[in-house]
Protein backbone atom coordinates (compact mmCIF):
# COMPACT_ATOMS: atom_id res chain seq x y z
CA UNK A 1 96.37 96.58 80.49
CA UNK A 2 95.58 93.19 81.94
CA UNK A 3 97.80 90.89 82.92
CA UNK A 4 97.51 87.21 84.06
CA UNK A 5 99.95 85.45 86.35
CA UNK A 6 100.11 81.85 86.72
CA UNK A 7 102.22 80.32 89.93
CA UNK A 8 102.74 76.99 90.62
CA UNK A 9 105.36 74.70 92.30
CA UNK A 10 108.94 73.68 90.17
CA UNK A 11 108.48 70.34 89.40
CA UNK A 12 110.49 68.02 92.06
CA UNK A 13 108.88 70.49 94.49
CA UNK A 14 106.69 68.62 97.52
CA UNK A 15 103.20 69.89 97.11
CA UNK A 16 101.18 68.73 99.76
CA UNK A 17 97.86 69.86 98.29
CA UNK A 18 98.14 68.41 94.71
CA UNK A 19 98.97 65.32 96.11
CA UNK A 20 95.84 65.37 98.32
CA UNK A 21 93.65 66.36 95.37
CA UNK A 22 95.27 63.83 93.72
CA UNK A 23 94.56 61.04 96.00
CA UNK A 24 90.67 62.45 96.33
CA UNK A 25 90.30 62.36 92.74
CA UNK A 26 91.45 58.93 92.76
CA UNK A 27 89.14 58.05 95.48
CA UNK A 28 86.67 59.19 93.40
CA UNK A 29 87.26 56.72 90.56
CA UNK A 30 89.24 59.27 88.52
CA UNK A 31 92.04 58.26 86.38
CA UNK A 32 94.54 60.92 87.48
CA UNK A 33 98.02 61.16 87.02
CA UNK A 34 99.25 63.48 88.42
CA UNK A 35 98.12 67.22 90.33
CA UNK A 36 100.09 70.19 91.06
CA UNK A 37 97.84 73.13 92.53
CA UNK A 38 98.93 76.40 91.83
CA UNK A 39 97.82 80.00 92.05
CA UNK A 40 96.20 82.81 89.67
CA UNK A 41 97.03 85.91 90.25
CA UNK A 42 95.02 88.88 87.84
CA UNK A 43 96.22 92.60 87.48
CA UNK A 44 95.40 95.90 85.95
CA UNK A 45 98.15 98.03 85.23
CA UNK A 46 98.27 101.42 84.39
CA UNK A 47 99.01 102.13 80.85
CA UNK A 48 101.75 101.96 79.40
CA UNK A 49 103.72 99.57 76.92
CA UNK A 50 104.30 95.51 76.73
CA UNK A 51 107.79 95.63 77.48
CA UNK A 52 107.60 97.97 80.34
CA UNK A 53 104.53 95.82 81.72
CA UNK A 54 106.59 92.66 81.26
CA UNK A 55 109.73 94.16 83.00
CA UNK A 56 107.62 95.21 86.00
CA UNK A 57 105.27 91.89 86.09
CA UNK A 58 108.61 89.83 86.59
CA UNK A 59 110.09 92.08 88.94
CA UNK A 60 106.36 91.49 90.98
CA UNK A 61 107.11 88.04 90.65
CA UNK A 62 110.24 87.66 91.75
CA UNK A 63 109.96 90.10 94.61
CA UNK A 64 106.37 89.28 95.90
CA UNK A 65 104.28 86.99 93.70
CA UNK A 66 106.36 83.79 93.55
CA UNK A 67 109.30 82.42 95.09
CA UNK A 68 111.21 81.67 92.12
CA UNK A 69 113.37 78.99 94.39
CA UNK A 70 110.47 76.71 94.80
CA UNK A 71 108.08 77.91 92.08
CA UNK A 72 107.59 78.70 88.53
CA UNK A 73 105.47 81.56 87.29
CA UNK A 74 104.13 82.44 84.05
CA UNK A 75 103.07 86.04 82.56
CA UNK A 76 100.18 86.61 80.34
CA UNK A 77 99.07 90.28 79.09
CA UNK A 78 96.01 91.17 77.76
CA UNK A 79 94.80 94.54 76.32
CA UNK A 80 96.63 97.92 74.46
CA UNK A 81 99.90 97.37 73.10
């Protein structure tokens, strides 16, 4: 099974980098609002079912893959059931 992983900074959160690819873009004559730069993050996991996939994605996330005081994350599986 595949599964996505999408991190990116709480909103509130300083990011440094979205606002410099923020200001670029602007430089650049784009009308930008705003930019928040985040990370993907893609697995394969060994079979077995969605809910045990889920339960172990999260506990990746909160242990390695994110810092859940500073950033969000979001989950997406793809594949067997």
């Amino acid at each position: 099974m595949r599964a996505t992983v999408l991190v990116r900074p709480k909103p509130g959160i300083l990011d440094p980098q979205g606002e410099a690819v923020l200001g670029s873009l602007r430089q650049l004559g784009f009308a930008v609002e705003d930019a928040r730069i985040g990370r993907v993050v893609d697995l394969e996991l060994a079979n077995g079912g969605r809910e045990q996939a889920r339960a172990e994605l999260e506990r990746m996330c909160e242990q390695l893959l994110a810092n859940p005081l500073i950033e969000s994350y979001e989950i997406e599986l793809v594949g067997e059931a």
